[in-house]
Protein backbone atom coordinates (compact mmCIF):
# COMPACT_ATOMS: atom_id res chain seq x y z
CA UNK A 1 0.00 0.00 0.00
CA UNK A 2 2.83 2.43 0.70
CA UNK A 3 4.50 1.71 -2.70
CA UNK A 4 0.91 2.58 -3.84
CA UNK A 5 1.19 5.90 -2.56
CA UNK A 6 4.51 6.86 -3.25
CA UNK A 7 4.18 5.91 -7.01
CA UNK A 8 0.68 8.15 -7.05
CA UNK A 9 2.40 11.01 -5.33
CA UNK A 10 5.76 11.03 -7.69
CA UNK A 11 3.37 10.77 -10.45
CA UNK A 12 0.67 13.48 -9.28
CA UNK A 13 4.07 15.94 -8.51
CA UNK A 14 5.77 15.10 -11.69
CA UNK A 15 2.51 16.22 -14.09
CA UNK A 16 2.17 19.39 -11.72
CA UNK A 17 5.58 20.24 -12.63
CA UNK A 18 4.86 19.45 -16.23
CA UNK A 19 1.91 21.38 -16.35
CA UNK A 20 3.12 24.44 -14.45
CA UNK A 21 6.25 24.91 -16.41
CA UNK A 22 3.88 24.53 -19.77
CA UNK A 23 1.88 27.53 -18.78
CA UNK A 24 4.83 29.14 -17.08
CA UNK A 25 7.33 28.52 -20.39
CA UNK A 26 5.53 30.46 -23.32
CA UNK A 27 4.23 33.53 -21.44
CA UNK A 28 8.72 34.06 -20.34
CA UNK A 29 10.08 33.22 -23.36
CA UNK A 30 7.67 36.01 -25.02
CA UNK A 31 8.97 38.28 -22.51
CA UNK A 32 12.14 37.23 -23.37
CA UNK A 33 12.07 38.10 -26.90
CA UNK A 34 9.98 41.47 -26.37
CA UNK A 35 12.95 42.43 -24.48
CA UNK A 36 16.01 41.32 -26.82
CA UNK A 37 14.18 43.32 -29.68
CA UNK A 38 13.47 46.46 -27.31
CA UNK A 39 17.21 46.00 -26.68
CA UNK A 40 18.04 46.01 -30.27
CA UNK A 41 15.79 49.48 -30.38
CA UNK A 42 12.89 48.04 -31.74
CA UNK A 43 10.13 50.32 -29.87
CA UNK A 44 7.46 49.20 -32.03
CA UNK A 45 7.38 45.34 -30.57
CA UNK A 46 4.43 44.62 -28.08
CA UNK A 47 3.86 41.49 -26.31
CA UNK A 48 0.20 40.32 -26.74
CA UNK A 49 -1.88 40.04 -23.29
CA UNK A 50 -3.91 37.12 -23.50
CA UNK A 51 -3.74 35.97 -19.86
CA UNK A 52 -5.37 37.80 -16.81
CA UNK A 53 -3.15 36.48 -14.32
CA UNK A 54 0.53 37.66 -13.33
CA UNK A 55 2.25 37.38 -16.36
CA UNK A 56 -0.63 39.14 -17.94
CA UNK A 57 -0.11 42.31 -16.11
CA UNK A 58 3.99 41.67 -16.20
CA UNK A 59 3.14 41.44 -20.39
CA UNK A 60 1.55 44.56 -20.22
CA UNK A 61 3.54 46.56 -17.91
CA UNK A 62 6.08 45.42 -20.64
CA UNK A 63 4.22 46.88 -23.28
CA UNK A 64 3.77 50.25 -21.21
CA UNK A 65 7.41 50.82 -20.35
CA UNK A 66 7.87 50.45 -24.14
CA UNK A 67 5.31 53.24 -25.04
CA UNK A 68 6.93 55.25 -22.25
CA UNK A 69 10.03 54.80 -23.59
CA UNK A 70 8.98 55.55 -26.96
CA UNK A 71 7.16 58.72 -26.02
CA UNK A 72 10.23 59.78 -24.40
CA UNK A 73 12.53 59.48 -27.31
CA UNK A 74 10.15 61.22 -29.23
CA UNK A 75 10.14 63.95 -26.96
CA UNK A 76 13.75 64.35 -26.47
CA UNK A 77 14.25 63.90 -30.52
CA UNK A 78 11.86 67.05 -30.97
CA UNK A 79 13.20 68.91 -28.77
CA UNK A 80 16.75 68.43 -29.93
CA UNK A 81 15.20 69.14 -33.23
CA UNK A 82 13.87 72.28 -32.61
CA UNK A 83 16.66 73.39 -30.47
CA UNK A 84 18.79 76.38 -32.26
CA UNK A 85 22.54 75.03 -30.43
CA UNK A 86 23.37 71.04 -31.56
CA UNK A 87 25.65 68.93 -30.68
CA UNK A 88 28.76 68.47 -33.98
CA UNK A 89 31.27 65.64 -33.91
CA UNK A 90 34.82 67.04 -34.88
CA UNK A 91 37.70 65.15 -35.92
CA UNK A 92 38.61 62.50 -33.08
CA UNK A 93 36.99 62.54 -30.19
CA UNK A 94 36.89 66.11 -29.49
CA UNK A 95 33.23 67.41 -29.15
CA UNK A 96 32.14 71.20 -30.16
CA UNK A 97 29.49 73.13 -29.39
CA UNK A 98 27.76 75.17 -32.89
CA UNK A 99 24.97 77.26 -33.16
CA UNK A 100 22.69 76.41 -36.31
């Protein structure tokens, strides 16, 4: 009887495992690759939310900080843009400061 319940424990633990790392696995290795492309500067990835659970709200978090950080490069673009001093590279790696 004891062998009984050993085996039906070890096999009740081993598909929890397998089940929890299924629905675990996906969901990171999305988040994963959202954040080797936002690495690469691609701003315009997003990370579908289809869950309504943890990693649903870590997905879209993800997809937040991205717009933020997209809305702040725009920001600072324009208003480098629009600024009437810029930033030239000289010869070397001496920096000058021009007025346009």
């Amino acid at each position: 009887m004891a062998f009984f319940t050993v085996i039906t424990i070890l096999s009740v633990s081993l598909i929890s495992a397998a089940f929890i790392w299924a629905m675990v696995r996906q969901p990171v290795r999305q988040l994963m690759e959202g954040t080797r492309h936002v690495a690469g500067g691609d701003l315009d990835y997003s990370i579908p939310v289809t869950r309504a659970d943890e990693i649903g709200t870590l997905a879209e978090s993800f997809n937040n900080m991205i717009s933020q950080l997209k809305s702040a490069g725009s920001r600072s673009w324009n208003g480098r843009a629009r600024s009437k001093r810029g930033w030239k590279r000289r010869r070397g790696n001496s920096i000058r400061l021009t007025t346009t």
